[in-house]
Protein backbone atom coordinates (compact mmCIF):
# COMPACT_ATOMS: atom_id res chain seq x y z
CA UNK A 1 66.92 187.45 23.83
CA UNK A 2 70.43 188.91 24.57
CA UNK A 3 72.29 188.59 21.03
CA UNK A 4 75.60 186.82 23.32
CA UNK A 5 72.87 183.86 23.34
CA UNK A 6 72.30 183.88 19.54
CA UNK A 7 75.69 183.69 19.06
CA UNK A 8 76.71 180.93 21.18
CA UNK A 9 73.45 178.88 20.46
CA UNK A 10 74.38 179.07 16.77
CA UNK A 11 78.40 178.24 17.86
CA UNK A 12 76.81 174.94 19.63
CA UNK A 13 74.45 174.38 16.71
CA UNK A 14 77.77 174.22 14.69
CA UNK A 15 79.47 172.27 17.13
CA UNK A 16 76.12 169.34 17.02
CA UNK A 17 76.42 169.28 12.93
CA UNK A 18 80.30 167.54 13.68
CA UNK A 19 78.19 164.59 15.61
CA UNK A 20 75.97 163.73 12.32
CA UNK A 21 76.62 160.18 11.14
CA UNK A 22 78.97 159.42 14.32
CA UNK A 23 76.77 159.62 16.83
CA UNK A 24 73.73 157.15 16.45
CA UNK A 25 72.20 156.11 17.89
CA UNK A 26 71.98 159.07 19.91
CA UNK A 27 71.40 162.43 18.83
CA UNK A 28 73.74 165.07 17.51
CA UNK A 29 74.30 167.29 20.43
CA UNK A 30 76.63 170.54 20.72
CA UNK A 31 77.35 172.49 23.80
CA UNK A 32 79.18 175.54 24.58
CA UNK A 33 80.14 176.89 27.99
CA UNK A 34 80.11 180.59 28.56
CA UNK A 35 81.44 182.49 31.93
CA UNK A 36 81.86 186.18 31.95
CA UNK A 37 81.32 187.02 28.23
CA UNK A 38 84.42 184.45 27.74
CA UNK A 39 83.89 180.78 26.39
CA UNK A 40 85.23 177.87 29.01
CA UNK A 41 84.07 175.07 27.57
CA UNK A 42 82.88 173.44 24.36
CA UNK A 43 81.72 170.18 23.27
CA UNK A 44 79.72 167.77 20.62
CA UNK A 45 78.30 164.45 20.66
CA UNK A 46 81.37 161.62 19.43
CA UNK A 47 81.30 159.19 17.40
CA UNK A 48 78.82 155.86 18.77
CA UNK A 49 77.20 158.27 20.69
CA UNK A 50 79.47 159.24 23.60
CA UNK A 51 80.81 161.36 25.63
CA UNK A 52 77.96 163.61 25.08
CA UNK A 53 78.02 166.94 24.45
CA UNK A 54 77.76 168.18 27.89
CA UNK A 55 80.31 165.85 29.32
CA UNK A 56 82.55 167.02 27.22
CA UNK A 57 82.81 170.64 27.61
CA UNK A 58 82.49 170.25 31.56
CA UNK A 59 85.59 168.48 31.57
CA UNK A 60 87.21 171.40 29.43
CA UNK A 61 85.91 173.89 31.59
CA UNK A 62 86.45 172.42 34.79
CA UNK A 63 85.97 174.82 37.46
CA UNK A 64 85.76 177.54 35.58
CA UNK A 65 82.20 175.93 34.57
CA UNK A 66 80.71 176.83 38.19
CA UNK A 67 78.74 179.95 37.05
CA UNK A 68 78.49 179.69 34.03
CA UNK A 69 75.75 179.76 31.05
CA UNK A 70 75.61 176.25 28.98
CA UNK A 71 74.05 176.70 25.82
CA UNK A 72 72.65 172.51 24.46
CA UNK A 73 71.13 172.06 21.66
CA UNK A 74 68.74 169.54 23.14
CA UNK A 75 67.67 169.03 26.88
CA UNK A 76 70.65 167.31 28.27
CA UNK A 77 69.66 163.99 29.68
CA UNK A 78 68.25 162.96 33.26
CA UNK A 79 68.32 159.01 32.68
CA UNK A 80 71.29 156.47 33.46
CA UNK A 81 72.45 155.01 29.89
CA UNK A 82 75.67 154.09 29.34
CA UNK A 83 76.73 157.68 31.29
CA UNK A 84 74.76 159.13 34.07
CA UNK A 85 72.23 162.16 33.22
CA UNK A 86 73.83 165.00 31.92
CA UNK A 87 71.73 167.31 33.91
CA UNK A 88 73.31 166.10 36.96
CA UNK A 89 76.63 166.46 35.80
CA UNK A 90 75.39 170.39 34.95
CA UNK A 91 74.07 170.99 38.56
CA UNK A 92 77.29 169.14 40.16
CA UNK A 93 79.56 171.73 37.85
CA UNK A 94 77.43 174.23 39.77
CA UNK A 95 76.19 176.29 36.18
CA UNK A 96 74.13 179.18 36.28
CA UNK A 97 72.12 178.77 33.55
CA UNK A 98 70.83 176.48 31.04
CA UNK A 99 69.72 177.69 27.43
CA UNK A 100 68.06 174.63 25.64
CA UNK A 101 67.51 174.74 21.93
CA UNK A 102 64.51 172.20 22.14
CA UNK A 103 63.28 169.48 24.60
CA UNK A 104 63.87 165.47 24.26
CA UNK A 105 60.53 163.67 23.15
CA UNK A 106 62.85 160.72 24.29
CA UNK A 107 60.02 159.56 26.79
CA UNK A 108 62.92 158.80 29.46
CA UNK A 109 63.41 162.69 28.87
CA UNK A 110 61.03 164.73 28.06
CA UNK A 111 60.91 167.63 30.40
CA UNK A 112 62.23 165.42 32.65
CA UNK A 113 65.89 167.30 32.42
CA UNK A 114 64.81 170.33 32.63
CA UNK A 115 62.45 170.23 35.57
CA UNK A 116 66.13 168.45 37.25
CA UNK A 117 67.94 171.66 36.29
CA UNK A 118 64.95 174.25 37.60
CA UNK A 119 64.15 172.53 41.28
CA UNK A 120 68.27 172.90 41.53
CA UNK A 121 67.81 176.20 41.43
CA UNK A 122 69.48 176.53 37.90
CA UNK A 123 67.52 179.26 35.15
CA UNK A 124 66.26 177.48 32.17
CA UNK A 125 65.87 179.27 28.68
CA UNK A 126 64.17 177.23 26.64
CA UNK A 127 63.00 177.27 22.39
CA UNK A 128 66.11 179.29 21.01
CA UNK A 129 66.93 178.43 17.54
CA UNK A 130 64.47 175.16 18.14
CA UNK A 131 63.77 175.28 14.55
CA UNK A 132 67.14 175.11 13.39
CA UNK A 133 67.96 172.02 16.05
CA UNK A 134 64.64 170.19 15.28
CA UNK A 135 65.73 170.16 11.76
CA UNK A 136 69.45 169.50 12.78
CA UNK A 137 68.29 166.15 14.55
CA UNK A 138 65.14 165.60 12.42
CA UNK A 139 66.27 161.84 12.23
CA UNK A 140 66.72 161.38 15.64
CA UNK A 141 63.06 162.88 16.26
CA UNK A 142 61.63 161.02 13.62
CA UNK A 143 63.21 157.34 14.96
CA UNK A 144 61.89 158.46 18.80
CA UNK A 145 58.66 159.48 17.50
CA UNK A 146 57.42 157.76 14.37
CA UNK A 147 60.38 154.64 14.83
CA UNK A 148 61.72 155.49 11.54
CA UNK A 149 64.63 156.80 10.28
CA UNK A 150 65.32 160.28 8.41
CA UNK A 151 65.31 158.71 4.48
CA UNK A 152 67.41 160.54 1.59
CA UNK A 153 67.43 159.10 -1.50
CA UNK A 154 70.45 160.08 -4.15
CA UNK A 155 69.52 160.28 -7.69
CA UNK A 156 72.42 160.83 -10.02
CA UNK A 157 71.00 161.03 -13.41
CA UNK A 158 70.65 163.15 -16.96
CA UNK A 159 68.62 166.02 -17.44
CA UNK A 160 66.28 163.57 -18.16
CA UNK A 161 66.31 161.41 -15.51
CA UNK A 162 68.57 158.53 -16.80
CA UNK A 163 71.10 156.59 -14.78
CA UNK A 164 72.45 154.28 -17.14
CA UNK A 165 72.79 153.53 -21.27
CA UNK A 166 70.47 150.49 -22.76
CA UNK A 167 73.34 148.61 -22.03
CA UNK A 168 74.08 148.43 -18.26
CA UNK A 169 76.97 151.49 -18.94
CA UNK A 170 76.96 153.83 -16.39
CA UNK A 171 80.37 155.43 -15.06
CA UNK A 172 80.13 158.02 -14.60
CA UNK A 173 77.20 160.00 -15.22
CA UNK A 174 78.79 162.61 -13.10
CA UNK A 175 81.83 164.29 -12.32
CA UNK A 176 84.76 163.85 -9.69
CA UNK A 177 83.74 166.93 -8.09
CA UNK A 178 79.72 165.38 -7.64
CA UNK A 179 81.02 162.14 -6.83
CA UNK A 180 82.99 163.88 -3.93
CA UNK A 181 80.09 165.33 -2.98
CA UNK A 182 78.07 162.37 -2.25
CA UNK A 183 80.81 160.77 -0.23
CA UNK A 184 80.16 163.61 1.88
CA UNK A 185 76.50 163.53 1.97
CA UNK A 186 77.52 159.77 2.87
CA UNK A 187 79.04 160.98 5.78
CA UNK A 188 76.52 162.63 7.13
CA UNK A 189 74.35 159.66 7.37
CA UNK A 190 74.25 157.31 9.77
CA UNK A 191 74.23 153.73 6.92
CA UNK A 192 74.11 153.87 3.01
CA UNK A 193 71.28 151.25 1.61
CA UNK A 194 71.02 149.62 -1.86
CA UNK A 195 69.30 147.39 -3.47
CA UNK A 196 70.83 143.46 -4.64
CA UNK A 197 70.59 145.05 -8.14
CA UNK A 198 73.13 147.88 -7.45
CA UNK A 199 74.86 145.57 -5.70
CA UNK A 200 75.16 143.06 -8.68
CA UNK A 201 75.55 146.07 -11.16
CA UNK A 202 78.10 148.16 -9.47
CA UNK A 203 80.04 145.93 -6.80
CA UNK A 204 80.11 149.21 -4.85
CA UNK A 205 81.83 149.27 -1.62
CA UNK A 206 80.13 152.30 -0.04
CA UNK A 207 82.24 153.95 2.10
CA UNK A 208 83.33 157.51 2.52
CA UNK A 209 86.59 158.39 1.24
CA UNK A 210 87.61 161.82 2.22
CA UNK A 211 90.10 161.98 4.62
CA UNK A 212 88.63 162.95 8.05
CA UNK A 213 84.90 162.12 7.67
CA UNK A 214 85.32 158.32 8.21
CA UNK A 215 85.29 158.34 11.79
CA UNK A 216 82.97 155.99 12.20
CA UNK A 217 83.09 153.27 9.60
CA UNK A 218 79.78 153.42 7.17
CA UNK A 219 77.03 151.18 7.95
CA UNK A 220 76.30 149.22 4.54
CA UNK A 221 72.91 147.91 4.29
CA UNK A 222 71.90 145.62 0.94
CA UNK A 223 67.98 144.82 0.65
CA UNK A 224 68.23 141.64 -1.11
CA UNK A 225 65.14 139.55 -0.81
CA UNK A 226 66.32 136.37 -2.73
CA UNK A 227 70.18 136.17 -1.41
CA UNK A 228 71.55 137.57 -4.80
CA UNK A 229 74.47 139.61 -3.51
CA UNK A 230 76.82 137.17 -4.44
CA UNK A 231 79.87 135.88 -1.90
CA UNK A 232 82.56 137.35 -3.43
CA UNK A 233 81.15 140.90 -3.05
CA UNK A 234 82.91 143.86 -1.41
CA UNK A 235 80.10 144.59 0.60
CA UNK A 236 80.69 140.89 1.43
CA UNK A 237 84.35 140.92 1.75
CA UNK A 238 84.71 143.77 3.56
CA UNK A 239 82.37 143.11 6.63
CA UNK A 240 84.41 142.82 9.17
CA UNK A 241 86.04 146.20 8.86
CA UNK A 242 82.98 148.25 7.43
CA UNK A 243 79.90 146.67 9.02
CA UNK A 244 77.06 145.36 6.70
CA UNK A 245 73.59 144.56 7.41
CA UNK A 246 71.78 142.22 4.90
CA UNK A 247 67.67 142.73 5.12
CA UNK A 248 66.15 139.82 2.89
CA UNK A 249 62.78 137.45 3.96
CA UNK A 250 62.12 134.37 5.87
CA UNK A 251 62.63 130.84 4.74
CA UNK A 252 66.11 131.35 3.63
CA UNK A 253 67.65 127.54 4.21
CA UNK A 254 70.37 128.49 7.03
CA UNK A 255 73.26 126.89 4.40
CA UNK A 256 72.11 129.74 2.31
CA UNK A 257 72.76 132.07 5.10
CA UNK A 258 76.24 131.12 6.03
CA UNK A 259 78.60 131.96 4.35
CA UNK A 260 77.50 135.90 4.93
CA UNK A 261 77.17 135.43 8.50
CA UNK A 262 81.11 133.64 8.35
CA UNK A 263 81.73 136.79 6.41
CA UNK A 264 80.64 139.01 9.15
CA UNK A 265 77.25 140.53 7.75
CA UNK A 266 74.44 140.67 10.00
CA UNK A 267 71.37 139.21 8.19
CA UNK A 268 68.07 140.95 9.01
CA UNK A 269 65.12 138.83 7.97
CA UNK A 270 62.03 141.14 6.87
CA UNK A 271 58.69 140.19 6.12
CA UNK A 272 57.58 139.55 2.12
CA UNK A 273 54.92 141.43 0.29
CA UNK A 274 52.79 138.99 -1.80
CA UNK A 275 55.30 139.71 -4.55
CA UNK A 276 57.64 138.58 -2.87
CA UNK A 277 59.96 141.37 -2.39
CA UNK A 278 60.35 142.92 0.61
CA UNK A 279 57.93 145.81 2.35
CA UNK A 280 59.39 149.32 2.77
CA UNK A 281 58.30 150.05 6.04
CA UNK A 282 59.20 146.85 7.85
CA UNK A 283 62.95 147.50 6.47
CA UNK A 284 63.17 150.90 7.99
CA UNK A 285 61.27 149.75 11.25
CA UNK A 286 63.94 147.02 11.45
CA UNK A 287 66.43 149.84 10.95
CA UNK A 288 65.40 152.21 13.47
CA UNK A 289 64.86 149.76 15.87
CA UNK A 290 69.04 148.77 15.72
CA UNK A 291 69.81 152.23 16.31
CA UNK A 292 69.82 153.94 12.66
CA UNK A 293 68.42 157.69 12.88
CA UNK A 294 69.80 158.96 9.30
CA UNK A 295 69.61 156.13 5.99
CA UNK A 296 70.58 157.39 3.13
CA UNK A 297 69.55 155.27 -0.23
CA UNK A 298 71.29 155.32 -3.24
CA UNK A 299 69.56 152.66 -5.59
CA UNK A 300 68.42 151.04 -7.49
CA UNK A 301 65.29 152.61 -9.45
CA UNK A 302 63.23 149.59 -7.51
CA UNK A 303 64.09 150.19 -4.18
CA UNK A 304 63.66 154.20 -4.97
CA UNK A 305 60.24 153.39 -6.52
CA UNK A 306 58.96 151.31 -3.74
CA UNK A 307 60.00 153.96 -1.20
CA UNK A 308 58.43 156.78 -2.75
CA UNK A 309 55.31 154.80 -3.29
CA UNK A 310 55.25 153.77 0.09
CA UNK A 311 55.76 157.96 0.92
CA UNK A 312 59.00 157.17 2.62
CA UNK A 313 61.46 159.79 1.53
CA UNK A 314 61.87 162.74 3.11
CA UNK A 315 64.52 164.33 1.44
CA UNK A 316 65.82 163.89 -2.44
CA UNK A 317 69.60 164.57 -3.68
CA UNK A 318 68.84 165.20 -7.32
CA UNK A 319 72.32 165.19 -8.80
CA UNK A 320 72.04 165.83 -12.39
CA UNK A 321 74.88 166.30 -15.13
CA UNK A 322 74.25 168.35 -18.18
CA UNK A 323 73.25 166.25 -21.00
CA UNK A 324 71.02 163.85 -22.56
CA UNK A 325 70.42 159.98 -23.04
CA UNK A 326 67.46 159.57 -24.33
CA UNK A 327 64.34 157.05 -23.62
CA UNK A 328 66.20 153.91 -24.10
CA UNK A 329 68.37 154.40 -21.04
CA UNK A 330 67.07 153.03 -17.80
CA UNK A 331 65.67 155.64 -15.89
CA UNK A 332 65.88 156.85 -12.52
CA UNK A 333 62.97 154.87 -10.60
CA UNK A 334 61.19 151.94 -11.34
CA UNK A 335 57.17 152.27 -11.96
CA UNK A 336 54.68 154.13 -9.55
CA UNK A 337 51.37 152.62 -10.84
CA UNK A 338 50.18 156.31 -10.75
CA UNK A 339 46.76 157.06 -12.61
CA UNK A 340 46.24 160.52 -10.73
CA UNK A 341 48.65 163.50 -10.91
CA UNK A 342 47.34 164.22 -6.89
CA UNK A 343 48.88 161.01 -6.42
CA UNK A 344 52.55 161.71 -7.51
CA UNK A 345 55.05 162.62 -4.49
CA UNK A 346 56.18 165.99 -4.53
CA UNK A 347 58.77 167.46 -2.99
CA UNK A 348 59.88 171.43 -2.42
CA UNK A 349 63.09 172.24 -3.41
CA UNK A 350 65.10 173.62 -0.36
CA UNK A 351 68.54 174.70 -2.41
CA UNK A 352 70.39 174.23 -5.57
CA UNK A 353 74.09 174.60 -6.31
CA UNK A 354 76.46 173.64 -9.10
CA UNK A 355 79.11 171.20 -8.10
CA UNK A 356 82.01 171.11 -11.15
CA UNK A 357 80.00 170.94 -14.44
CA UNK A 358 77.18 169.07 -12.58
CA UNK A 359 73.98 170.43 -10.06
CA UNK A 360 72.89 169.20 -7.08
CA UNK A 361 69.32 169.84 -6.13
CA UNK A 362 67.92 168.92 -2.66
CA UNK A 363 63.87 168.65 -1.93
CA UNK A 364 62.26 168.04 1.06
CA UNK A 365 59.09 166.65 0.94
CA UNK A 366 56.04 168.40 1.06
């Protein structure tokens, strides 16, 4: 592989990251067009999804795309969505080449591009940098191929694992600099889910609040099984201009529902476990099904408990600040029921950094 293609296959790979958390429910796609050694063209998925990548940096390029190498992240597209295929709009430009990080397992895709591209008469590369890509749009993958989305859950805690005093008190645990941090993470994410007792505790109103990564306003989501968020909530109040899904169970009297449909949240009704409460895996099958690739949890310790029982995280956000509360604080999950150590999730830590006088640790699972 000539080492022009590594370096423009990383430049789209950079270009894709921009899409994440703007684009579902379509992937996060970059593209870069290359003629002569010189770049013509570049382009990235935006925000709900379109123009896509390829679209874009064909109408940058123009003619000076006819000829050249495009370097996608993922096999561009050969159905009719919203925007014809992609790989039509490659063989009309009249390119050269294609280099294509990794296929679609989108089954209206699927090979199905690149076989387009090849009886055109157009080379195909395919499998540069797939790793990097597959992990790139690991929750796009995962909601095409297991109807799930991608699930990090934020832990902001002690060294030992507390998240609030015996007495409710928790602001902040962390710094400015952590708490800027997770806005961030926040952004990359495609909603932000709690659970009614955050949402009771904290009022929060979950959005992202650095300047330029709002694009897209955050998708709220509040699993509430027994309609406690109360009325006057921001997550409430603020529907209309930051959209707000609330998952709770059936039999809900449809006076009880009201006023948060007047309010402009979208109630999702989920089915109960025996307790009660609601299942894991029916909330983030409801999820994926509306769209939602990357979900991104940040309490409380039940909701975190019943995911990780369920084995439904795939990536943790430890962020821990130096110092010590002591048993009586409320920790950082609710109980397990474990009676084995082989039955404890486990995760591998992928990086650590400090962020101000706090640390942020991120695990994958294993």
């Amino acid at each position: 592989m000539a080492d022009d293609d590594l370096q423009h296959m990383r430049a789209a790979l950079a270009l894709a990251a921009r899409g994440l958390g703007n684009a579902w429910p379509n992937p996060a796609v970059g593209c870069v067009l290359v003629r002569d050694g010189v770049v013509v063209g570049r382009g990235w998925t935006q925000p709900g999804g379109r123009p896509h990548a390829e679209t874009q940096a064909l109408d940058q390029a123009g003619d000076a795309a006819r000829g050249a190498t495009a370097y996608v992240t993922l096999e561009p597209c050969s159905h009719h969505g919203r925007t014809p295929p992609c790989c039509d709009a490659l063989i009309r430009a009249g390119v050269a080449r294609v280099v294509a990080a990794q296929r679609d397992p989108d089954p209206r895709v699927d090979g199905r591009g690149l076989n387009r591209l090849r009886a055109a008469g157009i080379e195909v590369t395919e499998g540069l940098f797939e790793g990097p890509a597959r992990a790139l749009n690991a929750g796009f993958l995962k909601r095409i191929t297991e109807g799930l989305p991608l699930v990090t859950l934020k832990l902001a805690s002690t060294l030992d694992g507390r998240i609030a005093t015996a007495t409710g008190e928790s602001r902040w645990i962390t710094g400015e600099a952590a708490r800027r941090e997770v806005h961030a993470l926040r952004a990359r994410h495609d909603a932000v889910m709690v659970g009614s007792g955050t949402a009771l505790a904290d009022d929060p109103d979950l959005t992202c609040r650095i300047a330029g990564m709002d694009r897209v306003p955050m998708l709220r989501v509040v699993a509430d099984a027994r309609l406690r968020l109360p009325h006057g909530a921001k997550l409430v109040r603020t529907a209309r201009d930051h959209p707000t899904w609330l998952l709770t169970g059936a039999g809900h009297r449809p006076a009880a529902l009201a006023p948060y449909i007047d309010a402009g949240v979208e109630v999702v009704v989920i089915r109960r476990a025996r307790s009660g409460g609601l299942l894991p895996r029916p909330m983030l099958q409801a999820l994926a099904a509306r769209g939602v690739t990357r979900l991104m949890v940040e309490g409380g310790a039940g909701l975190a408990a019943a995911l990780l029982q369920a084995g439904l995280v795939d990536r943790l956000a430890w962020f821990h600040a130096p110092g010590v509360m002591g048993a009586e604080g409320w920790p950082s999950t609710g109980p397990l029921a474990l009676q084995r150590l082989a039955a404890m999730p486990r995760f591998r830590l992928a990086r650590t950094r400090a962020v101000g006088q706090d640390v942020v640790s991120e695990f994958e699972r294993e």
